[in-house]
C-alpha atoms as a PDB file:
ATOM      1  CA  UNK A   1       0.000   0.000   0.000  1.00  0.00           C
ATOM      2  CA  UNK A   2       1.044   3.323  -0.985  1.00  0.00           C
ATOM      3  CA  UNK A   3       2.265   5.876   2.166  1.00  0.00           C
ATOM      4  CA  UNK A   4       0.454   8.567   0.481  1.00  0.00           C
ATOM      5  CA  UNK A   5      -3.129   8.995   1.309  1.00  0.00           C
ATOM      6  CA  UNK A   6      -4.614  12.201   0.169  1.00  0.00           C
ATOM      7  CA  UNK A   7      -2.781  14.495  -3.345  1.00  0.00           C
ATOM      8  CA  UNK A   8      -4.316  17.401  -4.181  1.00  0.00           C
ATOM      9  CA  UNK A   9      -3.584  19.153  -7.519  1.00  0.00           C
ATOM     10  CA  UNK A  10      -4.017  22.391  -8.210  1.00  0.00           C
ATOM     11  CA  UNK A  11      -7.450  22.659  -6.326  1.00  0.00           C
ATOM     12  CA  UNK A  12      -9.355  25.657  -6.369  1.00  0.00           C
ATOM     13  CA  UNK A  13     -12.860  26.373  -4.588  1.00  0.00           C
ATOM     14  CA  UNK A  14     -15.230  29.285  -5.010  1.00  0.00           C
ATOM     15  CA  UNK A  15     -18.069  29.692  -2.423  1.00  0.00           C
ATOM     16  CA  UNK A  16     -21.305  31.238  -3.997  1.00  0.00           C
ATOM     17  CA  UNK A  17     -20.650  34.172  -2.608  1.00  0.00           C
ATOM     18  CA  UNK A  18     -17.443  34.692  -4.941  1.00  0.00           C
ATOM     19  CA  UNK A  19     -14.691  34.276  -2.016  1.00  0.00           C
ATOM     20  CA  UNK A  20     -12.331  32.528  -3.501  1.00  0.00           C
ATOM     21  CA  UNK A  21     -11.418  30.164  -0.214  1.00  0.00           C
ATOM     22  CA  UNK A  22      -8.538  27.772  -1.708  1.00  0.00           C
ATOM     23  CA  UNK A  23      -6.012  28.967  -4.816  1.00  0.00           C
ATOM     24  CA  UNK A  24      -3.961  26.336  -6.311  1.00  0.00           C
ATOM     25  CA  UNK A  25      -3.593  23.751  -3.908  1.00  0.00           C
ATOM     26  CA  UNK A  26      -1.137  20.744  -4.647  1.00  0.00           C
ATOM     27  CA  UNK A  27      -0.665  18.718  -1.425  1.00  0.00           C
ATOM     28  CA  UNK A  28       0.719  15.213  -1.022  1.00  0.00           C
ATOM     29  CA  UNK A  29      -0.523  13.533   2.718  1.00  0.00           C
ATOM     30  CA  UNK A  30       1.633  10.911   3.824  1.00  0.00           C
ATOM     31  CA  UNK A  31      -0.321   7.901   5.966  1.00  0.00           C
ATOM     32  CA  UNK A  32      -0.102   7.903  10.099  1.00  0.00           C
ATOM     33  CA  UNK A  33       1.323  11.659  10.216  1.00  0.00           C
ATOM     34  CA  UNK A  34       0.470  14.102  12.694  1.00  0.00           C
ATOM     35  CA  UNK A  35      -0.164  17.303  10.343  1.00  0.00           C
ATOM     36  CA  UNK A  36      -0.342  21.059  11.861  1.00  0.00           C
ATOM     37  CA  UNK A  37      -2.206  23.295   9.837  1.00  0.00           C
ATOM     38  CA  UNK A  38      -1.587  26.727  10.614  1.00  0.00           C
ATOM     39  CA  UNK A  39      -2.446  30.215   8.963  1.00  0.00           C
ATOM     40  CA  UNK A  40      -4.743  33.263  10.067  1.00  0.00           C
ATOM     41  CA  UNK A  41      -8.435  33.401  10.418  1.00  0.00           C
ATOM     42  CA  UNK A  42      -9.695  33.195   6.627  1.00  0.00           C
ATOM     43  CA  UNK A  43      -6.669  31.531   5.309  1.00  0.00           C
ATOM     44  CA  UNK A  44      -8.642  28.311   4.266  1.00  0.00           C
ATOM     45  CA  UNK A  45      -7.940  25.381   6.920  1.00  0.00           C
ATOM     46  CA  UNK A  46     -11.400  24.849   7.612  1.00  0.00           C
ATOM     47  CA  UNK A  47     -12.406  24.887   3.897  1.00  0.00           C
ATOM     48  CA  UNK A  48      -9.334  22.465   3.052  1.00  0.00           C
ATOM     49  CA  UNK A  49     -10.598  19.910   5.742  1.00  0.00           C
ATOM     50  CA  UNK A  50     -13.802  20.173   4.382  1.00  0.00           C
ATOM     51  CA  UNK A  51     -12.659  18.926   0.869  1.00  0.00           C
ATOM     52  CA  UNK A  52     -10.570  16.169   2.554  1.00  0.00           C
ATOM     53  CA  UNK A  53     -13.874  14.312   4.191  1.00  0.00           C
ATOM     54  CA  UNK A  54     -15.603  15.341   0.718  1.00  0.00           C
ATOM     55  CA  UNK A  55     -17.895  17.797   2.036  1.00  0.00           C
ATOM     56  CA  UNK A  56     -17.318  20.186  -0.575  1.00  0.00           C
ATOM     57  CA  UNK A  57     -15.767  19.401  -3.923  1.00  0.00           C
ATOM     58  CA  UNK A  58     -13.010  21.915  -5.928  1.00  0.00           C
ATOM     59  CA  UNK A  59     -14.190  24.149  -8.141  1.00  0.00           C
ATOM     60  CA  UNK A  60     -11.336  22.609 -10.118  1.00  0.00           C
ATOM     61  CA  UNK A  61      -8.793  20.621  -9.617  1.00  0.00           C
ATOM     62  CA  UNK A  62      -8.216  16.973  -8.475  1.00  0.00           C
ATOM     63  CA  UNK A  63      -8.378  15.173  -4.627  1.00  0.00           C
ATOM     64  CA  UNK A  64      -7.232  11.616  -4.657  1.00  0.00           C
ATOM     65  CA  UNK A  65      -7.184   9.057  -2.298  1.00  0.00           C
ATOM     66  CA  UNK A  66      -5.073   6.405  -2.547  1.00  0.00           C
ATOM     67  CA  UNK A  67      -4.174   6.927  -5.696  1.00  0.00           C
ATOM     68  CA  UNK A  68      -7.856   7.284  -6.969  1.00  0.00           C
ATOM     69  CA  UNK A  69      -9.414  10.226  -7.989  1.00  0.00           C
ATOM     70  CA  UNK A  70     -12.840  11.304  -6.320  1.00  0.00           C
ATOM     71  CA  UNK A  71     -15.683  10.945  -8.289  1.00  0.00           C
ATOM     72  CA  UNK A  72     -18.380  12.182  -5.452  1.00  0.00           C
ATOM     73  CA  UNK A  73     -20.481   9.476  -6.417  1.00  0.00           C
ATOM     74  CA  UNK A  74     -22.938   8.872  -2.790  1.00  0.00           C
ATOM     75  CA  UNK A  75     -21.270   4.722  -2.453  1.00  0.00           C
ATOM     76  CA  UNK A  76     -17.785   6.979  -2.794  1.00  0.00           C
ATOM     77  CA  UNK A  77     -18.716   9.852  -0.314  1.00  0.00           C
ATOM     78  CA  UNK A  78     -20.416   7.363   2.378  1.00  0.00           C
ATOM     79  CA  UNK A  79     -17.348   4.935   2.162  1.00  0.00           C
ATOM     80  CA  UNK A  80     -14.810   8.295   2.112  1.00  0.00           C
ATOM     81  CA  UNK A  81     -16.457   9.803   5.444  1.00  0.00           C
ATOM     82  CA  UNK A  82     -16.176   6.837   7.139  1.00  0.00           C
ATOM     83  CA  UNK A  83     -12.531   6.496   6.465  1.00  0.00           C
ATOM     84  CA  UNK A  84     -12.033  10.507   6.923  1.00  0.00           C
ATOM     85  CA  UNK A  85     -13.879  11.652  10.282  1.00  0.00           C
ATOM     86  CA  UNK A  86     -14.388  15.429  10.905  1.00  0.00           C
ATOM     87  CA  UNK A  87     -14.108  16.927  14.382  1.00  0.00           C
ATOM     88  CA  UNK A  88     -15.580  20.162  13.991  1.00  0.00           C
ATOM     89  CA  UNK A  89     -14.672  23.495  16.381  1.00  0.00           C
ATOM     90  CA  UNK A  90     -17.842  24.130  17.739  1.00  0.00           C
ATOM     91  CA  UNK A  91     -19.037  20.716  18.752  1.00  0.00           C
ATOM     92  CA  UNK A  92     -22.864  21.964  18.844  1.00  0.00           C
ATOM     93  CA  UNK A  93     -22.891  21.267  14.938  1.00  0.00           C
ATOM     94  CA  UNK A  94     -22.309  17.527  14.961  1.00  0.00           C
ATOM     95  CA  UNK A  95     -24.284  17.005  18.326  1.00  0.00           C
ATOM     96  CA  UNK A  96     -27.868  16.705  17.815  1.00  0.00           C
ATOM     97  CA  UNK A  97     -28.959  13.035  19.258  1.00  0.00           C
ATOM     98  CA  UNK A  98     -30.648  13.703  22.960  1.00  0.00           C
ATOM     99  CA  UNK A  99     -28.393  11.738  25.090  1.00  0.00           C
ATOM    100  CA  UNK A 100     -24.548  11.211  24.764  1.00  0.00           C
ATOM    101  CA  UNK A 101     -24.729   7.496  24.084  1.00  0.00           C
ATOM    102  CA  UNK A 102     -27.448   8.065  21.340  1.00  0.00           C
ATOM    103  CA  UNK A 103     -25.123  10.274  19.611  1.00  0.00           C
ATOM    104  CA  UNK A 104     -22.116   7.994  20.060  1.00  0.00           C
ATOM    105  CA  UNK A 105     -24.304   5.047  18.459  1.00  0.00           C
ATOM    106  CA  UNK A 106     -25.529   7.172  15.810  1.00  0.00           C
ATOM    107  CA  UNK A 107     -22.870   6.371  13.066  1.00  0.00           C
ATOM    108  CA  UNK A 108     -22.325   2.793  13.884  1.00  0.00           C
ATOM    109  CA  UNK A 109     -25.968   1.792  14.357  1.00  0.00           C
ATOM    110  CA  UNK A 110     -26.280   4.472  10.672  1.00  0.00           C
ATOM    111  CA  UNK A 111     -23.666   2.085   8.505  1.00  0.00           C
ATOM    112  CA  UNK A 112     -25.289  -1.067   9.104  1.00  0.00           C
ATOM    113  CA  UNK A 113     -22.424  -2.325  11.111  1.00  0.00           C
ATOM    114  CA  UNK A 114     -22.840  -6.221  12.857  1.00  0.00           C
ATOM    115  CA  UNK A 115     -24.037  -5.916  16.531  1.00  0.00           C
ATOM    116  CA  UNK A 116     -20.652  -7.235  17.792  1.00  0.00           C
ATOM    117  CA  UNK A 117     -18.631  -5.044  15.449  1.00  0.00           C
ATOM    118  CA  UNK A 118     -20.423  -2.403  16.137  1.00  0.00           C
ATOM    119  CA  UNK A 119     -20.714  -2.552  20.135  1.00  0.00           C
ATOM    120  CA  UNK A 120     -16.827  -3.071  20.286  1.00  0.00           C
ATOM    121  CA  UNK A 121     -16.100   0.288  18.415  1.00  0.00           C
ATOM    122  CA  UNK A 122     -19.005   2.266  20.665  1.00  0.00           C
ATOM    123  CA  UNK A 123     -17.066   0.896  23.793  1.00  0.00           C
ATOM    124  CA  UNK A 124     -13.567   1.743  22.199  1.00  0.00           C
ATOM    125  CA  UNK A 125     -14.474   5.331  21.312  1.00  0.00           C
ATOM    126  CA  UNK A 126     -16.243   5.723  24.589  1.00  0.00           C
ATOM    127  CA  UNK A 127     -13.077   4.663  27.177  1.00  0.00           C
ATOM    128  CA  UNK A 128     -10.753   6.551  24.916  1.00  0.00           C
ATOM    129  CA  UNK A 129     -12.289   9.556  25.459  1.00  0.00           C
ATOM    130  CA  UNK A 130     -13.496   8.601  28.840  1.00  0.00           C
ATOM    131  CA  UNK A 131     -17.224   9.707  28.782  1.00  0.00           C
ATOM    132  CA  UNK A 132     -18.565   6.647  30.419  1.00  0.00           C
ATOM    133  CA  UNK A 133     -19.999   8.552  33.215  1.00  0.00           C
ATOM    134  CA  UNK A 134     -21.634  11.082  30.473  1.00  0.00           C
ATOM    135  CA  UNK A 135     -23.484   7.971  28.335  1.00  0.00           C
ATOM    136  CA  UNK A 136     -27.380   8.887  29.908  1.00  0.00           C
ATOM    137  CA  UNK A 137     -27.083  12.419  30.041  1.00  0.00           C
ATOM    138  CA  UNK A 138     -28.618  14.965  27.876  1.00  0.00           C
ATOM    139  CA  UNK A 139     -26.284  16.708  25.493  1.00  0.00           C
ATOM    140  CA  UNK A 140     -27.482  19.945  26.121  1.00  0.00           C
ATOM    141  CA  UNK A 141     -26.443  19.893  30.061  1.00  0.00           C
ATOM    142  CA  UNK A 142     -22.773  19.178  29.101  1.00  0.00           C
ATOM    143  CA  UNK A 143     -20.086  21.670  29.616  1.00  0.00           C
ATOM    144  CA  UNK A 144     -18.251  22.853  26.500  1.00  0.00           C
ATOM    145  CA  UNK A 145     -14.857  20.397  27.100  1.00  0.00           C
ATOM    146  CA  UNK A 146     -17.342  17.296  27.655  1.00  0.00           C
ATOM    147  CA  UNK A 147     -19.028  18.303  24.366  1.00  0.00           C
ATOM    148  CA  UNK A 148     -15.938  18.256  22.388  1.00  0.00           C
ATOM    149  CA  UNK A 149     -14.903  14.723  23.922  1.00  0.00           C
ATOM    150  CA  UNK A 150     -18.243  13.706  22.897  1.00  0.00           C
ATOM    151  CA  UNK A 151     -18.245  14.960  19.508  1.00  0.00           C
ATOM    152  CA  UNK A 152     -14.582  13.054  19.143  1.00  0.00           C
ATOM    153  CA  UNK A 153     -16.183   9.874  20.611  1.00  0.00           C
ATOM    154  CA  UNK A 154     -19.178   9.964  17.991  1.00  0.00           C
ATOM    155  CA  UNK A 155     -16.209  10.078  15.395  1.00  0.00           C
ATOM    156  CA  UNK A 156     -13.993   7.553  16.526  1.00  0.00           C
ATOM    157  CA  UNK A 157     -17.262   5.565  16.855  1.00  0.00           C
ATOM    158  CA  UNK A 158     -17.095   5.080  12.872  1.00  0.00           C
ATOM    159  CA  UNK A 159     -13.736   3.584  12.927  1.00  0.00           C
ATOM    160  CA  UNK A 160     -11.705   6.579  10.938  1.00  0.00           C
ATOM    161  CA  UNK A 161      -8.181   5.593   9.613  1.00  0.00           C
ATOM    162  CA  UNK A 162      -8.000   9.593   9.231  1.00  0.00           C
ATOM    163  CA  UNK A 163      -9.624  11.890  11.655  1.00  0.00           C
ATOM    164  CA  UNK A 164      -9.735  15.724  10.771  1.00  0.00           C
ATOM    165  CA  UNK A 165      -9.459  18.500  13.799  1.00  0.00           C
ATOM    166  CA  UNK A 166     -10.532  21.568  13.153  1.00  0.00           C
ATOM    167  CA  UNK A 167      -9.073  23.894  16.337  1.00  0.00           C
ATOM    168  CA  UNK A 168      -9.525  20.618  18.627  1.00  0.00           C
ATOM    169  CA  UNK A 169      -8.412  22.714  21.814  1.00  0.00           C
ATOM    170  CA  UNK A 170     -10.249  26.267  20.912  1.00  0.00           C
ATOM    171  CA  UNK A 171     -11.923  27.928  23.659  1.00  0.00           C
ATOM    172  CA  UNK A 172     -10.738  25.069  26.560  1.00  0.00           C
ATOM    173  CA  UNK A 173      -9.813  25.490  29.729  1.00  0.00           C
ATOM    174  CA  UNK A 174      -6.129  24.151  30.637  1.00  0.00           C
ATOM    175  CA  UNK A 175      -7.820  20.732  32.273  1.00  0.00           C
ATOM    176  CA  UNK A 176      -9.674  20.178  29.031  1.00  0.00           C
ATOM    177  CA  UNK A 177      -7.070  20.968  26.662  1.00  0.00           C
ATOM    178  CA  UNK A 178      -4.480  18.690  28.259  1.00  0.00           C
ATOM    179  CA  UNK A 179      -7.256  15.725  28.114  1.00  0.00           C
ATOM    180  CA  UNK A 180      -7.635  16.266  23.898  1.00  0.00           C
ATOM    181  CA  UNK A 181      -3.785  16.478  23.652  1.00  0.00           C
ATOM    182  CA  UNK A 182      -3.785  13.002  25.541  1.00  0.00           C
ATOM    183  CA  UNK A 183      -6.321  11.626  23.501  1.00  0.00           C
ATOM    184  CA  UNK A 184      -4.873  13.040  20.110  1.00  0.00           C
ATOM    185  CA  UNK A 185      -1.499  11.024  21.082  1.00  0.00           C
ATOM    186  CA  UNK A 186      -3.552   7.940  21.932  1.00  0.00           C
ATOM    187  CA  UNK A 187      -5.348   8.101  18.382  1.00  0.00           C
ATOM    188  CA  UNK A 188      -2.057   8.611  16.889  1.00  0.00           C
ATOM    189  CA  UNK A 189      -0.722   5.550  18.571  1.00  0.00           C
ATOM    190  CA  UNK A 190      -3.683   3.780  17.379  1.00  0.00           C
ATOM    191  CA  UNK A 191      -2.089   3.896  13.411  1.00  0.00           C
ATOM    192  CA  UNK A 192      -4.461   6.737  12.779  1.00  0.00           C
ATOM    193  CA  UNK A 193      -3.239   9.263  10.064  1.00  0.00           C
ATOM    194  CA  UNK A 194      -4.103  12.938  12.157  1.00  0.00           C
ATOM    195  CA  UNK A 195      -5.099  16.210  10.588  1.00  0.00           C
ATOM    196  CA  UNK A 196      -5.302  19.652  12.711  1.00  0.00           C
ATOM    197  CA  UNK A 197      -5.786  23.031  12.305  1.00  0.00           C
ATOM    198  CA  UNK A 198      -4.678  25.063  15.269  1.00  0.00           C
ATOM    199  CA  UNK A 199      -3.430  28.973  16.022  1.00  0.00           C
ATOM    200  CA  UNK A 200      -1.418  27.216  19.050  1.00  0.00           C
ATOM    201  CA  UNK A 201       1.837  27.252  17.451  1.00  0.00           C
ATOM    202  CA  UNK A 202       3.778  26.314  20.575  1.00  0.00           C
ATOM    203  CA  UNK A 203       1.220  23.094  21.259  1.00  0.00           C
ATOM    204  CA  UNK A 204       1.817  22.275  17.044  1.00  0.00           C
ATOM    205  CA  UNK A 205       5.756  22.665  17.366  1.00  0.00           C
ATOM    206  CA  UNK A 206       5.245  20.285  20.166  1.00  0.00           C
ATOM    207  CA  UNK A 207       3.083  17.465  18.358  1.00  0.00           C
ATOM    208  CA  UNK A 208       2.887  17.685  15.134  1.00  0.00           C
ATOM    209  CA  UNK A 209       4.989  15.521  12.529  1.00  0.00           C
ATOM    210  CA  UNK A 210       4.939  17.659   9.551  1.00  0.00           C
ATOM    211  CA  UNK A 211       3.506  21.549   9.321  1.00  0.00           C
ATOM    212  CA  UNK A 212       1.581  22.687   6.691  1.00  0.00           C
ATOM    213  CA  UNK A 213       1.003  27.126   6.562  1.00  0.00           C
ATOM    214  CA  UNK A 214      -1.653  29.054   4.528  1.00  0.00           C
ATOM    215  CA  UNK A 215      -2.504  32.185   3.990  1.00  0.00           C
ATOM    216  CA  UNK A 216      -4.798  33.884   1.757  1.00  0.00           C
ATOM    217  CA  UNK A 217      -6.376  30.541   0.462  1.00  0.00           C
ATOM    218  CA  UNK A 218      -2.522  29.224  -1.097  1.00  0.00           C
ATOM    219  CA  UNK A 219      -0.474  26.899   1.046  1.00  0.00           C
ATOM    220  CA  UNK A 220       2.698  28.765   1.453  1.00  0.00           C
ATOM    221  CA  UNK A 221       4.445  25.574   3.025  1.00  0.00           C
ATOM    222  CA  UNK A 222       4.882  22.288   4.047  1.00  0.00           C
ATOM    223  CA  UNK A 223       7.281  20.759   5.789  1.00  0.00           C
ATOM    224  CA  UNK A 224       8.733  19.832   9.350  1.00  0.00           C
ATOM    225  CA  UNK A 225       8.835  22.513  11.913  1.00  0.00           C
ATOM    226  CA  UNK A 226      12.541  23.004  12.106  1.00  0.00           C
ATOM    227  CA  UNK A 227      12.835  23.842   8.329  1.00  0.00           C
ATOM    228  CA  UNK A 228      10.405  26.655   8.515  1.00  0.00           C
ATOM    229  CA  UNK A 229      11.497  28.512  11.786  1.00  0.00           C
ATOM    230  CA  UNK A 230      15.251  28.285  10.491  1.00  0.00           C
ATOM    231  CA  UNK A 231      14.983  28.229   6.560  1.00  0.00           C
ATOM    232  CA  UNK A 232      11.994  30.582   6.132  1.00  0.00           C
ATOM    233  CA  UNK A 233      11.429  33.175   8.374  1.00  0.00           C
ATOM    234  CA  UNK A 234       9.842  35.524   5.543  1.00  0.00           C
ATOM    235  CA  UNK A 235       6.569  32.603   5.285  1.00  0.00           C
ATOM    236  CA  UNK A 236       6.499  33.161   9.450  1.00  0.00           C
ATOM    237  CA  UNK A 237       6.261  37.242   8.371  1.00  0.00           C
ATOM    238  CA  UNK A 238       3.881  37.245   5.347  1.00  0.00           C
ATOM    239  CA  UNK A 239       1.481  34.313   7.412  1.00  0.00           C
ATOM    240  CA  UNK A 240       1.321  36.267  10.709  1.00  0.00           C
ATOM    241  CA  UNK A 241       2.601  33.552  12.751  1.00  0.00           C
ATOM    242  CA  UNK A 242       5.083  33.579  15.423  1.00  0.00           C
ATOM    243  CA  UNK A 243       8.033  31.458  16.091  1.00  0.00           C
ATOM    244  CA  UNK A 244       7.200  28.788  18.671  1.00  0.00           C
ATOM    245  CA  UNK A 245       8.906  30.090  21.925  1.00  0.00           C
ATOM    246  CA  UNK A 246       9.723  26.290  22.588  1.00  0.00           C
ATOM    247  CA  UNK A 247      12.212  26.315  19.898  1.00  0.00           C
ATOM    248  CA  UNK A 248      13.115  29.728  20.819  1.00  0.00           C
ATOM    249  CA  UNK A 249      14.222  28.541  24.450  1.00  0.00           C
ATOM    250  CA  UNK A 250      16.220  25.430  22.591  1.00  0.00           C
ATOM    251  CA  UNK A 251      17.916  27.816  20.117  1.00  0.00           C
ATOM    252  CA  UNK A 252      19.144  29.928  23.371  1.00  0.00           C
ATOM    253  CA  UNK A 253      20.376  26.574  25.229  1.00  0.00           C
ATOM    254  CA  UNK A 254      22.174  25.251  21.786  1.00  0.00           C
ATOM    255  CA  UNK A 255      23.821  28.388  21.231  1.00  0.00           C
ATOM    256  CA  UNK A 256      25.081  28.013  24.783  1.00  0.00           C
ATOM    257  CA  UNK A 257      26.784  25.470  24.593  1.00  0.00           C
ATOM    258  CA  UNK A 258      24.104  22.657  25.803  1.00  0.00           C
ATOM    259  CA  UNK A 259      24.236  19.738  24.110  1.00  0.00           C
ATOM    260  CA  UNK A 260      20.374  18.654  23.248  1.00  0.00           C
ATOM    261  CA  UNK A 261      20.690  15.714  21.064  1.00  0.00           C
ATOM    262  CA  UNK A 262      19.655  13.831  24.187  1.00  0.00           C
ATOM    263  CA  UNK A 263      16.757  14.499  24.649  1.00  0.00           C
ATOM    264  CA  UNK A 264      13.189  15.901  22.930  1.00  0.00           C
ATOM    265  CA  UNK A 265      13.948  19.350  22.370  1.00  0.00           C
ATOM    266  CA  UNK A 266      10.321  19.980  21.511  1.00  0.00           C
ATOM    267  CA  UNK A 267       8.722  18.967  25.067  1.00  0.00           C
ATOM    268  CA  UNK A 268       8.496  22.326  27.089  1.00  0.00           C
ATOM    269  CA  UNK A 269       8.829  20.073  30.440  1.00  0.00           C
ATOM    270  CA  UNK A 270      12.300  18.677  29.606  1.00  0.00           C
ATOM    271  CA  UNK A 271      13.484  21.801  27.760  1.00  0.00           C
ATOM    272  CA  UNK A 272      12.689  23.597  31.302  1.00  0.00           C
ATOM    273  CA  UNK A 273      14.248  20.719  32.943  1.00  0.00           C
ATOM    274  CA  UNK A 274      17.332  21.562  31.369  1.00  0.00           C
ATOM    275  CA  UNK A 275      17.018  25.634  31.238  1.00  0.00           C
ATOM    276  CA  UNK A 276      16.803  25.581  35.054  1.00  0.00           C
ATOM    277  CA  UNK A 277      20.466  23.480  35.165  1.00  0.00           C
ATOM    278  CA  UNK A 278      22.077  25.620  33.029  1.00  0.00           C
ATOM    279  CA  UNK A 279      20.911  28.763  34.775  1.00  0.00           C
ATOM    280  CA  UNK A 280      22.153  27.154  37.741  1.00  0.00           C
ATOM    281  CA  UNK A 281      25.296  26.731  36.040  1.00  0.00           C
ATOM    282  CA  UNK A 282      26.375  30.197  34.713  1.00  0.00           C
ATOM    283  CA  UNK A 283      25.007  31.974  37.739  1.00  0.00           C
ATOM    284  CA  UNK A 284      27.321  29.660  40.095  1.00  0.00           C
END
């Protein structure tokens, strides 16, 4: 099987309105990364991760998958979204069953599934996001992090080989957010190919794979995080991002003298680790 899952060429879209929301995008998305997306409000993640679960198709332009160009015939688009799962930002648009485990069993009990088939990947997607003690209560009495868990569970409840984020941790408290980055690691782990778009830059420095940066409806770059914070500081500019002061803290320890090969110079906890021995060090 190939590695690549997803190539775009030169995709445009046009919403009705005339905004012109995605501008010659060629993309190639490698199987079990963890992708970034990044770029300003209006730069076109959300409508990119729309195309990807076939929501919307290109004004022009070619998706494949697998090798396969889409055809957005309805056997295609029901057998794409359950292989590409979208998690949108405001959870309220994919909740709409009256108690948490109705909306969990929604998709499963919706593709026909076999009872024990079926049952197994309810009970998966409920103890990986751990909303067991949520299953007989309305959705509407839910606070917004237990929503968003929810929404992820009804997801994973299809069985997704890809799962699409769009800003997973937007508008969470700290207790909430760390609880989705857990569970985005565990997906990961689980061979699943991951897909976020987040203004976070120092939680995307820390777990993504591979970045990818738009602006203006063009992708600008992709790549890995190092290459764009030392090779092209002018995309950073021109995409109003920031550097990611994780790497910033690394770059001051390197240039130092501290060797870092050691360990993960993208976790903030070790980097700190190691900031607070070295100020030790020249302040001695």
């Amino acid at each position: 099987m190939s590695t690549t899952i997803f190539e775009l060429s030169e995709v445009y879209y046009r919403y009705e309105d005339g905004t012109e929301a995605l501008k010659n995008i060629n993309l190639r998305i490698e199987r079990g990364k963890k992708i970034a997306l990044l770029g300003s409000n209006g730069a076109g993640k959300s409508t990119l991760l729309l195309h990807l679960n076939g929501l919307l198709k290109p004004t022009s332009g070619t998706i494949c998958i697998d090798g396969q160009p889409l055809t957005y015939s309805r056997k295609e688009l029901i057998n794409l979204r359950r292989r590409v799962g979208i998690v949108f930002q405001n959870p309220e648009t994919q909740l709409f069953n009256g108690t948490v485990r109705d909306d969990i069993c929604y998709g499963p009990y919706n593709l026909k599934l076999p009872e024990r088939e079926r049952k197994t990947l309810i009970e998966k997607a409920i103890i990986l996001t751990d909303v067991g003690e949520l299953l007989d209560k309305p959705i509407h009495f839910l606070s917004g992090g237990q929503k968003k868990r929810v929404s992820i569970a009804g997801v994973l409840a299809m069985d997704p080989e890809v799962i699409l984020f769009d800003e997973p941790t937007a508008s969470l408290d700290i207790y909430y957010t760390k609880k989705i980055r857990k569970l985005l690691d565990e997906l990961h782990r689980d061979g699943r190919t991951l897909i976020l778009s987040t203004h976070d830059i120092d939680f995307a420095y820390e777990w993504a794979d591979e970045v990818i940066v738009m602006h203006q409806s063009e992708v600008l770059f992709q790549g890995n995080f190092s290459q764009l914070f030392e090779e092209h500081k002018d995309i950073i500019t021109k995409a109003n991002l920031e550097t990611s002061i994780i790497f910033e803290i690394a770059q001051i320890l390197k240039n130092g003298g501290v060797n870092l090969n050691t360990i993960d110079y993208r976790s903030k906890e070790q980097l700190l680790e190691i900031l607070k021995d070295y100020l030790l060090k020249v302040t001695i």
